[in-house]
Protein backbone atom coordinates (compact mmCIF):
# COMPACT_ATOMS: atom_id res chain seq x y z
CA UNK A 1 -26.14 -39.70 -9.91
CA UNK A 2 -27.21 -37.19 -7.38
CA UNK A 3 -25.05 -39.09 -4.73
CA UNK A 4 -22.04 -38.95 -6.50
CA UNK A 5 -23.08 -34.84 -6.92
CA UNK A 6 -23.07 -34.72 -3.12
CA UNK A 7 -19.63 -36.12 -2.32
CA UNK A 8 -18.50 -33.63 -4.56
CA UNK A 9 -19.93 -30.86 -3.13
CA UNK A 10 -18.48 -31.82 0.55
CA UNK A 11 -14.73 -32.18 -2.14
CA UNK A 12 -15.58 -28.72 -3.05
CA UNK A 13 -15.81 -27.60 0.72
CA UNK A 14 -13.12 -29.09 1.59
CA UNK A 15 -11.10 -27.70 -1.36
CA UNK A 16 -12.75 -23.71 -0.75
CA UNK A 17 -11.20 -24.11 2.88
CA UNK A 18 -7.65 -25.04 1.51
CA UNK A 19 -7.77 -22.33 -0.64
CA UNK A 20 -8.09 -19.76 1.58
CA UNK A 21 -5.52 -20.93 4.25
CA UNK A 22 -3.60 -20.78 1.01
CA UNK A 23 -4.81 -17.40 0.19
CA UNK A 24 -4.26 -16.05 4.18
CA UNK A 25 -0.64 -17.74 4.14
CA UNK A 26 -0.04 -16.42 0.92
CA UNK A 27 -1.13 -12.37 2.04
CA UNK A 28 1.39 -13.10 5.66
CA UNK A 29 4.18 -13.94 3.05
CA UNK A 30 3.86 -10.51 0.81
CA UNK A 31 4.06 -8.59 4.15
CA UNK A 32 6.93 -9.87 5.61
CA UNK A 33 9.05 -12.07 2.28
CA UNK A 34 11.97 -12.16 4.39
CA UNK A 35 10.48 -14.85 7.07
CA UNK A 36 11.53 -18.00 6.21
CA UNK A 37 8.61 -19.47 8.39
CA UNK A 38 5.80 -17.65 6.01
CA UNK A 39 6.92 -18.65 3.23
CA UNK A 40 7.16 -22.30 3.87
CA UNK A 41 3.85 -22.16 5.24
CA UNK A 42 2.49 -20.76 2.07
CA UNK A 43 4.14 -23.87 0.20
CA UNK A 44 2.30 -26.21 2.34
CA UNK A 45 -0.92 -24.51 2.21
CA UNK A 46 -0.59 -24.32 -1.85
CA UNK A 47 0.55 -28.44 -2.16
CA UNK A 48 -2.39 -29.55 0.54
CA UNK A 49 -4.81 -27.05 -1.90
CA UNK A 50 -2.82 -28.60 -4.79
CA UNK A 51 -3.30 -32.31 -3.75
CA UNK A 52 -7.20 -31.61 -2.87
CA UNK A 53 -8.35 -29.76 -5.82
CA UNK A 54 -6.23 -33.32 -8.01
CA UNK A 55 -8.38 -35.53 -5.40
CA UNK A 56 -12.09 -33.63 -6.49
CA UNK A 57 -11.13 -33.99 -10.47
CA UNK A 58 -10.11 -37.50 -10.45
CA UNK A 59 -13.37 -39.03 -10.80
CA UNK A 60 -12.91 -39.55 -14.98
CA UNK A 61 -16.63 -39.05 -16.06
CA UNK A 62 -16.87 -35.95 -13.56
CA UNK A 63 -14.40 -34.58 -15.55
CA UNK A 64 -16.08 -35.57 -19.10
CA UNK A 65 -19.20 -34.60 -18.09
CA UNK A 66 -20.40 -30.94 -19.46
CA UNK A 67 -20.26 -28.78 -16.12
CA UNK A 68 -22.89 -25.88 -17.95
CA UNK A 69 -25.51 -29.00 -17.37
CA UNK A 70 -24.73 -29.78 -13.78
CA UNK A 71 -24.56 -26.34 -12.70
CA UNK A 72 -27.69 -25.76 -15.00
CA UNK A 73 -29.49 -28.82 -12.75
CA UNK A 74 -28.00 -27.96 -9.56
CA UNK A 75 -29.26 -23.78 -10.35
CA UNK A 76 -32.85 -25.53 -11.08
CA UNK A 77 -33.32 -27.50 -8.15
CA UNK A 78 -31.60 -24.72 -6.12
CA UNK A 79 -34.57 -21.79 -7.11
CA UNK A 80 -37.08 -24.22 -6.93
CA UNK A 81 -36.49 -25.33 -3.73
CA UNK A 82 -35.85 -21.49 -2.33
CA UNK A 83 -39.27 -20.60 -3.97
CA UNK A 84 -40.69 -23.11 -1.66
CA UNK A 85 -39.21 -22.60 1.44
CA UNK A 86 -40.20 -18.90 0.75
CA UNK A 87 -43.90 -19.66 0.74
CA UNK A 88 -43.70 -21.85 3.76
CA UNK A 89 -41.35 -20.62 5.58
CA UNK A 90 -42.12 -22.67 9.05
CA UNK A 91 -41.33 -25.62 7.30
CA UNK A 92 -38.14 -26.65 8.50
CA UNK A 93 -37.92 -29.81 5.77
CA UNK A 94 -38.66 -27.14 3.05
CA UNK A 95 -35.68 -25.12 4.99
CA UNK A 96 -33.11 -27.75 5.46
CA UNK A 97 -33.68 -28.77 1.38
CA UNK A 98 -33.16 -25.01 0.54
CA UNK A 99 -30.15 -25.04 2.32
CA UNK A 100 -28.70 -28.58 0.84
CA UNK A 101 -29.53 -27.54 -2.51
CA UNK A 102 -27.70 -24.17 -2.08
CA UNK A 103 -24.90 -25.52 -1.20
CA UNK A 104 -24.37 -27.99 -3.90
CA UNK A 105 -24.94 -25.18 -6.31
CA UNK A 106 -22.35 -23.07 -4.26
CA UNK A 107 -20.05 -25.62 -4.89
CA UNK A 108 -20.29 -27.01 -7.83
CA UNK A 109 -19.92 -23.12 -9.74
CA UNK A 110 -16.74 -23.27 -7.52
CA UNK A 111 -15.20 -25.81 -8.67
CA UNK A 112 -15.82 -24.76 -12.05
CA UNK A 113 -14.17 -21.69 -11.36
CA UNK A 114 -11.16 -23.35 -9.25
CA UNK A 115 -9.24 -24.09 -12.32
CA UNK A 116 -9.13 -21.43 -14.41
CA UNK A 117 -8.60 -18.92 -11.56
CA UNK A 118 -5.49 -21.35 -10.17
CA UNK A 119 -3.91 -21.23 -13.66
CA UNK A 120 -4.57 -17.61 -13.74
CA UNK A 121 -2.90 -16.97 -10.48
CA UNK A 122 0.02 -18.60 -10.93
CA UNK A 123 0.65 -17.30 -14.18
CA UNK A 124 0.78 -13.94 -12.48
CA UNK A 125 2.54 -14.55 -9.50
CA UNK A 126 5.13 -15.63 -11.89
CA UNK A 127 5.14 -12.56 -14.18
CA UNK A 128 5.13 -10.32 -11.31
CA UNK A 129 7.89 -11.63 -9.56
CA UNK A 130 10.01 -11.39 -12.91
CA UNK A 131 8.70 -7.81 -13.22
CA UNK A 132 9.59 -6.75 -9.90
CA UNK A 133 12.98 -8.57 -10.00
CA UNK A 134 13.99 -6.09 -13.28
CA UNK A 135 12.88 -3.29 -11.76
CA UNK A 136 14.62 -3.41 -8.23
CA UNK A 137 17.71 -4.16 -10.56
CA UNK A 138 17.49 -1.16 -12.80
CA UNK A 139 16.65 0.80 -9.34
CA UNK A 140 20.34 -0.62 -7.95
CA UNK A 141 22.00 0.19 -11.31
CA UNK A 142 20.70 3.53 -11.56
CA UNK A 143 21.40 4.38 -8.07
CA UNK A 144 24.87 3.26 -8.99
CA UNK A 145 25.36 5.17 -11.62
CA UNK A 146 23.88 8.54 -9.45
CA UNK A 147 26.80 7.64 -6.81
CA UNK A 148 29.13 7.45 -9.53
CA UNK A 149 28.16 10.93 -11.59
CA UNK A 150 25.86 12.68 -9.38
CA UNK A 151 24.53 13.91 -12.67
CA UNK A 152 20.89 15.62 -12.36
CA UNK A 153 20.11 13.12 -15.45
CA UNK A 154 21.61 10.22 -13.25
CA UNK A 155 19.16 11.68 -10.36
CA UNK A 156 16.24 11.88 -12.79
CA UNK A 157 16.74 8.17 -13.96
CA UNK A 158 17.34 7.18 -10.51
CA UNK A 159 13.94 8.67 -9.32
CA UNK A 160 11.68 7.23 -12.66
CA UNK A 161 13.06 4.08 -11.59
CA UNK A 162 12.13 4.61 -7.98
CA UNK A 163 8.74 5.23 -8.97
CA UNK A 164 8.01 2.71 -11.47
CA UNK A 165 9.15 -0.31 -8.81
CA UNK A 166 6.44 1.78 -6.29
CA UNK A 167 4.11 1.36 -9.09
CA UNK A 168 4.28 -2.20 -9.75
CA UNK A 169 4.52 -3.29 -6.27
CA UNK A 170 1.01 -1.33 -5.32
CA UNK A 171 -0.35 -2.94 -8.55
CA UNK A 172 0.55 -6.35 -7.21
CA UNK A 173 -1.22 -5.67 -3.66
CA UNK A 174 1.47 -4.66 -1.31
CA UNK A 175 0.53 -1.40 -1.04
CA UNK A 176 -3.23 -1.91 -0.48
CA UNK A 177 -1.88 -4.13 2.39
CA UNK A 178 0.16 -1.33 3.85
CA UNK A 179 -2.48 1.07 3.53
CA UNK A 180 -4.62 -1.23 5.66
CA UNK A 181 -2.82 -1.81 8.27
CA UNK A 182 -2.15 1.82 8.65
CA UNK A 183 -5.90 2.49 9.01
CA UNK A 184 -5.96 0.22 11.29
CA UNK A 185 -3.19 1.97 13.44
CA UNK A 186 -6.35 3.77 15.16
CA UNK A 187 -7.46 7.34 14.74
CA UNK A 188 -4.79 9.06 17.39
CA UNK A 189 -1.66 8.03 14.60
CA UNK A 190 0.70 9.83 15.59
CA UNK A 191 2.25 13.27 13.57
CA UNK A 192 5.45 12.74 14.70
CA UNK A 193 5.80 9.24 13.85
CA UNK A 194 4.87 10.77 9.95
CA UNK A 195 7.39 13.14 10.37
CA UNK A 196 9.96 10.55 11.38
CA UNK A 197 8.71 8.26 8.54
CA UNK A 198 9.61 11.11 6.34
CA UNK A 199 12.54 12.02 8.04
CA UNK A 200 14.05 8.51 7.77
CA UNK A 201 13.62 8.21 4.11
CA UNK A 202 15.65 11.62 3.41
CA UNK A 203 18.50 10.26 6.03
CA UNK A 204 18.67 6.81 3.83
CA UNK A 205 18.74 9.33 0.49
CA UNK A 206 21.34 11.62 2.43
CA UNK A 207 23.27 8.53 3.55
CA UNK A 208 23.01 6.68 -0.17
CA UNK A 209 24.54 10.14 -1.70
CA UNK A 210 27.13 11.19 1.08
CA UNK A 211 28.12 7.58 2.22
CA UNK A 212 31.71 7.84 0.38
CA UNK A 213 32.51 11.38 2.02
CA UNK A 214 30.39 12.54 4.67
CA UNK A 215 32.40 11.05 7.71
CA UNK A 216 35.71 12.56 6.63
CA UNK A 217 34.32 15.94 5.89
CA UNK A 218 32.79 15.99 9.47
CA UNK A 219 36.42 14.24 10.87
CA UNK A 220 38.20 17.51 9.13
CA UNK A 221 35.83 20.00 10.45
CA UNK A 222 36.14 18.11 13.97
CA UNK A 223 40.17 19.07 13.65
CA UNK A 224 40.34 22.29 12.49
CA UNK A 225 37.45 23.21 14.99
CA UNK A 226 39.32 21.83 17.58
CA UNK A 227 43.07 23.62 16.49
CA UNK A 228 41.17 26.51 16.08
CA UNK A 229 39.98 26.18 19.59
CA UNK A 230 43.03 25.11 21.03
CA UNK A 231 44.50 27.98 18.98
CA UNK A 232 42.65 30.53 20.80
CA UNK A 233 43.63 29.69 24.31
CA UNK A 234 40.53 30.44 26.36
CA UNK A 235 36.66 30.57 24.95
CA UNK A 236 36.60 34.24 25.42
CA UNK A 237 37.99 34.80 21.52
CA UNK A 238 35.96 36.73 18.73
CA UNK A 239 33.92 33.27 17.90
CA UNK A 240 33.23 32.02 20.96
CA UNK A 241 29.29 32.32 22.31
CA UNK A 242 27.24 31.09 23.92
CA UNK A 243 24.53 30.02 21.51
CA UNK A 244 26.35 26.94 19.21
CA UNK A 245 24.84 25.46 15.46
CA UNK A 246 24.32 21.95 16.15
CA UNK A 247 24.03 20.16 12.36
CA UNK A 248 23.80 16.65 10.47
CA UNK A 249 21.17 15.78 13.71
CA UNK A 250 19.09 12.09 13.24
CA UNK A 251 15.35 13.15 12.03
CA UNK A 252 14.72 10.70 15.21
CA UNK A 253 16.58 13.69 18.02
CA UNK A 254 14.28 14.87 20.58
CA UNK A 255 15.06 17.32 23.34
CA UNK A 256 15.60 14.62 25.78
CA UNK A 257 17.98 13.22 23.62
CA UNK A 258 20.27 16.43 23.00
CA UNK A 259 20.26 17.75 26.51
CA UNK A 260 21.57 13.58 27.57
CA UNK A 261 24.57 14.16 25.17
CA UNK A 262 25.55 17.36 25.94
CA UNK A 263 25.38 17.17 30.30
CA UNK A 264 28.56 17.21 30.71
CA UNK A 265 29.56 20.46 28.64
CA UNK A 266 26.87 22.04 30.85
CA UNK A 267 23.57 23.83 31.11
CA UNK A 268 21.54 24.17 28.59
CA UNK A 269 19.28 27.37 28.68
CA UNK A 270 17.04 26.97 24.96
CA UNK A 271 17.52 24.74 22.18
CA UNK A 272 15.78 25.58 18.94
CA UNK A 273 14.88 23.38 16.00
CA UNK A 274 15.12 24.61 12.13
CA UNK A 275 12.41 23.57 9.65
CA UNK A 276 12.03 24.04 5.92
CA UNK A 277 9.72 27.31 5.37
CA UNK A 278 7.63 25.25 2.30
CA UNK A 279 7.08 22.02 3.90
CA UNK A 280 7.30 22.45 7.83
CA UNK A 281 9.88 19.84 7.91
CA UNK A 282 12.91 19.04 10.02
CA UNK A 283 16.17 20.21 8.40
CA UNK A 284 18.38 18.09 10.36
CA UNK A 285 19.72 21.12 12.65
CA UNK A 286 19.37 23.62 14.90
CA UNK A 287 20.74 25.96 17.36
CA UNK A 288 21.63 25.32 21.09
CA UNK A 289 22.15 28.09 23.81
CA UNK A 290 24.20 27.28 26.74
CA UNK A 291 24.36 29.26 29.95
CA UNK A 292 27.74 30.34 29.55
CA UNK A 293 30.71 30.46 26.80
CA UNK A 294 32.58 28.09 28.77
CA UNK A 295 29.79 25.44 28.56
CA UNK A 296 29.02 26.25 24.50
CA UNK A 297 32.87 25.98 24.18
CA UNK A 298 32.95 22.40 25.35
CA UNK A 299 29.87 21.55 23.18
CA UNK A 300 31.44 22.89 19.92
CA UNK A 301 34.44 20.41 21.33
CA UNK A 302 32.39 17.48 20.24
CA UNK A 303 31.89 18.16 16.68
CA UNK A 304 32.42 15.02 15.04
CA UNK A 305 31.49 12.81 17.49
CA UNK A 306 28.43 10.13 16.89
CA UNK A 307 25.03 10.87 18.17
CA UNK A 308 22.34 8.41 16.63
CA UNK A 309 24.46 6.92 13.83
CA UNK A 310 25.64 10.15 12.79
CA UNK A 311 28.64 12.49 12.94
CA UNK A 312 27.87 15.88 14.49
CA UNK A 313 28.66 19.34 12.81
CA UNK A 314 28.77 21.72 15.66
CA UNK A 315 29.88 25.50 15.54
CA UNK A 316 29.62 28.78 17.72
CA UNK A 317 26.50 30.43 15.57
CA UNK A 318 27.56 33.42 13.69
CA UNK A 319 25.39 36.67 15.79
CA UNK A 320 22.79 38.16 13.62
CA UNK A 321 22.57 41.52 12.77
CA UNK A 322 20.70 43.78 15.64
CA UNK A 323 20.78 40.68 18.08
CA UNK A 324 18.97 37.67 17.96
CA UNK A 325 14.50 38.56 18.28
CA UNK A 326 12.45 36.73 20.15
CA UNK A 327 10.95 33.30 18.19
CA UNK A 328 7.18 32.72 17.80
CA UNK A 329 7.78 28.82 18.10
CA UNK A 330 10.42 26.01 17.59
CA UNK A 331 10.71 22.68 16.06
CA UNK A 332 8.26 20.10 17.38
CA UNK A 333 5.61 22.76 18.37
CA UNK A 334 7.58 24.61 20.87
CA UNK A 335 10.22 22.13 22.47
CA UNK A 336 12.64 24.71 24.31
CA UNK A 337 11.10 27.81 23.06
CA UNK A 338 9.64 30.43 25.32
CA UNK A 339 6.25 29.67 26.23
CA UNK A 340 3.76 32.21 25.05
CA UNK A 341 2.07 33.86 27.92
CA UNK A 342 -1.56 33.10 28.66
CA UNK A 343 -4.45 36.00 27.73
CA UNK A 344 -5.80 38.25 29.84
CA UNK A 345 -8.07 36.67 32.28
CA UNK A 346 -11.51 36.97 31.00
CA UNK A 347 -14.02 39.13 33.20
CA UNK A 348 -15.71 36.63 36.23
CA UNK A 349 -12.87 34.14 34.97
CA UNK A 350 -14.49 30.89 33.67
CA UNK A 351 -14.34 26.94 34.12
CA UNK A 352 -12.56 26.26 30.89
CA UNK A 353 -8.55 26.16 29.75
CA UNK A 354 -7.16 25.26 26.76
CA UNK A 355 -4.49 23.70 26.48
CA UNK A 356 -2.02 23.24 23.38
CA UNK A 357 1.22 21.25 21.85
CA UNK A 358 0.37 18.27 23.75
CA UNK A 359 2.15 14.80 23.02
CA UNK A 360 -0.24 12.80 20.68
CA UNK A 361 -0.11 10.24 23.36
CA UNK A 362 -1.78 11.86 26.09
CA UNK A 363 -4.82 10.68 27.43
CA UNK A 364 -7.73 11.99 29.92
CA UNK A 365 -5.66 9.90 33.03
CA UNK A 366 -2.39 11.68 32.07
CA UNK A 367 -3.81 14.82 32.13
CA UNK A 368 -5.45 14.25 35.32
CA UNK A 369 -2.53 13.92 36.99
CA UNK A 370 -0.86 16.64 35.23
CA UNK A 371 -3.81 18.74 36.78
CA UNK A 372 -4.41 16.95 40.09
CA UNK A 373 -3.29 20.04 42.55
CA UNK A 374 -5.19 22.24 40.46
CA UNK A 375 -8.76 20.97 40.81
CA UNK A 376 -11.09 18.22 39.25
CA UNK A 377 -11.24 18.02 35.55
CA UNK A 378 -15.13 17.42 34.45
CA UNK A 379 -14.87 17.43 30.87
CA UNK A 380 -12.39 16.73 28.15
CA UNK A 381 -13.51 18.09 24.14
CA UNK A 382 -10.12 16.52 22.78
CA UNK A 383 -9.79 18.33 18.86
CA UNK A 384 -9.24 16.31 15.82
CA UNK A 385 -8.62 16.43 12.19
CA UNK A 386 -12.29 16.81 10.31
CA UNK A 387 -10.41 15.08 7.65
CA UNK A 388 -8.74 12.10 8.89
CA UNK A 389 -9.75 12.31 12.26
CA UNK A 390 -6.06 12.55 14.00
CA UNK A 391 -5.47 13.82 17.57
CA UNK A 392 -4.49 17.47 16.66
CA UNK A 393 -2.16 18.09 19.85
CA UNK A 394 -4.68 20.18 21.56
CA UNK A 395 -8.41 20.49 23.63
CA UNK A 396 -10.50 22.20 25.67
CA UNK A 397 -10.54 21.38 29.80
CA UNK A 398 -13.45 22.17 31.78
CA UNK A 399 -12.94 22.25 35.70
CA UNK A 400 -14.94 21.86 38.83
CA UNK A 401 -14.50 25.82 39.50
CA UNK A 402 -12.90 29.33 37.60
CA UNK A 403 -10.64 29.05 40.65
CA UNK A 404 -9.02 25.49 39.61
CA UNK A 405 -8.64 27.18 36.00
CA UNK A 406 -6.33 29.81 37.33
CA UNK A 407 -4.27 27.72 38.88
CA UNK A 408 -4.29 25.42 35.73
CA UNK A 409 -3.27 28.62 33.82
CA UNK A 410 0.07 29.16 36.04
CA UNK A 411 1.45 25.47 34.38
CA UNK A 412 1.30 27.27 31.05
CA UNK A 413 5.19 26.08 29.48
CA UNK A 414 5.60 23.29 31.56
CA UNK A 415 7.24 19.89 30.06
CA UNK A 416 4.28 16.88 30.08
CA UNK A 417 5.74 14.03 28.25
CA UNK A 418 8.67 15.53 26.98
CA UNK A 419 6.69 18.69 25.58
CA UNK A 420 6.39 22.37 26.91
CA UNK A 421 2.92 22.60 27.20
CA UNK A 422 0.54 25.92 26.22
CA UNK A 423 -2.00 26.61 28.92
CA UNK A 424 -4.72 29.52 27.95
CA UNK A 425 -8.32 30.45 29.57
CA UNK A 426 -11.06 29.91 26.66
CA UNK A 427 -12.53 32.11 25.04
CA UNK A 428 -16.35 32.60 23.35
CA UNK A 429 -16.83 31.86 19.87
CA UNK A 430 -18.98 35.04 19.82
């Protein structure tokens, strides 16, 4: 009977709301399995869906009865009522019966579906959670057995198994989730916080590898550096300098950071950041130069002691051949490096700077301010990626006057937000 039709479709609704609060609950769970709160929520949502999708099949001759003819009779009456709405469409009877008839359609072709896409579901929840148990297992044994041999066919294994749990979690959906809520992040994502991502998954590897004897190794060099020192009497001895090697440094250090720790050995005059030649990345260590031996001494007395979770390796740096030359640019786009001086002031001067190495979270007010004794900032052309559209560091300021620029330019190297700043007059594309 066509009434009994309609209390199924308003089942149906009831039941395609359940199942996605199920659904929702069930995507908060995969990000975040270790809340307890999620996944109970996700239980509840899946019984209530459970319980309501029992309730719509319990009618005994809805569930005999062939649902090819009643979606076949519901898809009828659904065109033919469309088709004449659509040639009277000021008819709002015509409308309202287009719109019933839809909706029992709707519904009945979802409850057909319901059940086989449930069964389905489950089934591979189920297989997927045994799939990624084995896998994060063989990951453990294998790292095991890298810790245990540190055998390049131990590291090999170690690294296939790595990547086939990475495959089979992105297959199941987590990684499309992660991927969307970076997108989301908005389009000034930070570099650095890529380069820390990066940085922290090489400290866990470095950590998972040198966990057994890393802090002794750094505890002996910590003694002998310091008998050696104590040895020696005075700083003025054939090592001593004033320029140290600072190593086994958090990916997370900034400059802020190093200068904190090391106040009390005294001031520090540059402090220079190494990075891998192939891949532009932080190696974990650097050098710092001190204003005086006296002051690198006291630094190098540290070695060993914990700075972000980790031990510090520090050393007077061994003097190059011919003297240490001059360096183009440091670690973190020229943190502690010498700033490079502006060009030559173009003929007539003009009313735009630019301005490099910025932090990727300045904005037009911070800059502003940077610039307020200078003169009143008109325009800001902030650069970004024509790729993925990311801040690049850098822009182009145009001023009220060519005299506010030249004052602008006389700020070239200094520190806004923690960075040393590049100030330069503009020049023509032609």
């Amino acid at each position: 009977p066509r009434e009994s039709i309609i209390r199924r479709a308003d089942t149906m609704a009831s039941v395609s709301e359940l199942e996605k609060e199920f659904k929702k609950a069930r995507k908060a769970f995969r990000a975040d399995k270790k809340d307890a709160s999620l996944k109970k929520a996700m239980r509840l949502a899946k019984k209530k869906l459970a319980e309501a999708k029992e309730a719509a099949n319990g009618d005994v001759e809805m569930k005999e009865a062939s649902p090819s003819v009643d979606l076949s009779s519901l898809e009828k009456a659904f065109k033919k009522a469309r088709k004449a709405w659509r040639a009277d469409k000021k008819n709002a009877d015509l409308k309202k019966a287009f719109k019933k008839a839809k909706a029992e359609f709707e519904a009945a072709k979802e409850s057909k579906e319901n059940g086989n896409e449930e069964k389905a579901e489950e089934k591979t929840e189920e297989s997927e959670s045994v799939d990624l148990s084995e896998l994060e297992a063989k990951v453990k044994a294998a790292r095991k057995e890298f810790k245990k041999s540190k055998s390049k066919e131990a590291k090999k294994a170690l690294k296939l198994a790595r990547k086939a749990l990475a495959a089979a979690k992105e297959a199941n959906g987590d990684a499309d989730m992660e991927v969307e809520e970076k997108t989301t992040a908005g389009k000034k994502r930070s570099r650095e916080e890529a380069e820390e991502a990066e940085g922290e998954e090489d400290e866990k590897e470095q950590k998972e590898e040198k966990e057994d004897d890393g802090a002794n190794a750094w505890a002996a060099l910590s003694a002998k550096k310091k008998q050696k020192t104590e040895s020696n009497g005075d700083s003025e001895n054939i090592e001593a300098s004033a320029k140290c090697f600072v190593g086994n440094l958090s990916f997370k250090i900034d400059e802020e950071i190093t200068r904190d720790f090391f106040k009390d050995c005294g001031p520090i005059v540059d402090i220079f950041w190494l990075k891998d030649r192939e891949t532009d990345r932080f190696k974990g260590c650097g050098f710092i130069t001190f204003e005086t031996k006296e002051a690198a001494s006291s630094a190098c007395a540290k070695a060993g002691q914990d700075l972000m979770g980790r031990p510090l390796k520090i050393n007077f740096a061994k003097p190059r051949p011919g003297g240490d030359k001059p360096r183009k640019k440091s670690f973190g786009g020229g943190k502690g490096g010498t700033p490079r001086k502006p060009s030559e002031r173009p003929e007539g001067g003009t009313r735009t700077a630019f301005v490099g190495n910025l932090s990727f979270d300045i904005d037009e007010d911070g800059m502003k301010t940077f610039a307020k004794e200078c003169g009143q900032i008109q325009d800001f052309r902030w650069l970004n990626d024509r790729e993925t559209g990311n801040f690049k560091g850098c822009g182009f300021l145009e001023f009220d006057s060519v005299e506010a620029v030249d004052k602008f330019i006389k700020l070239n190297g200094q520190d806004l937000m923690g960075r040393s700043i590049r100030i330069d007059y503009a020049t023509s594309r032609n």
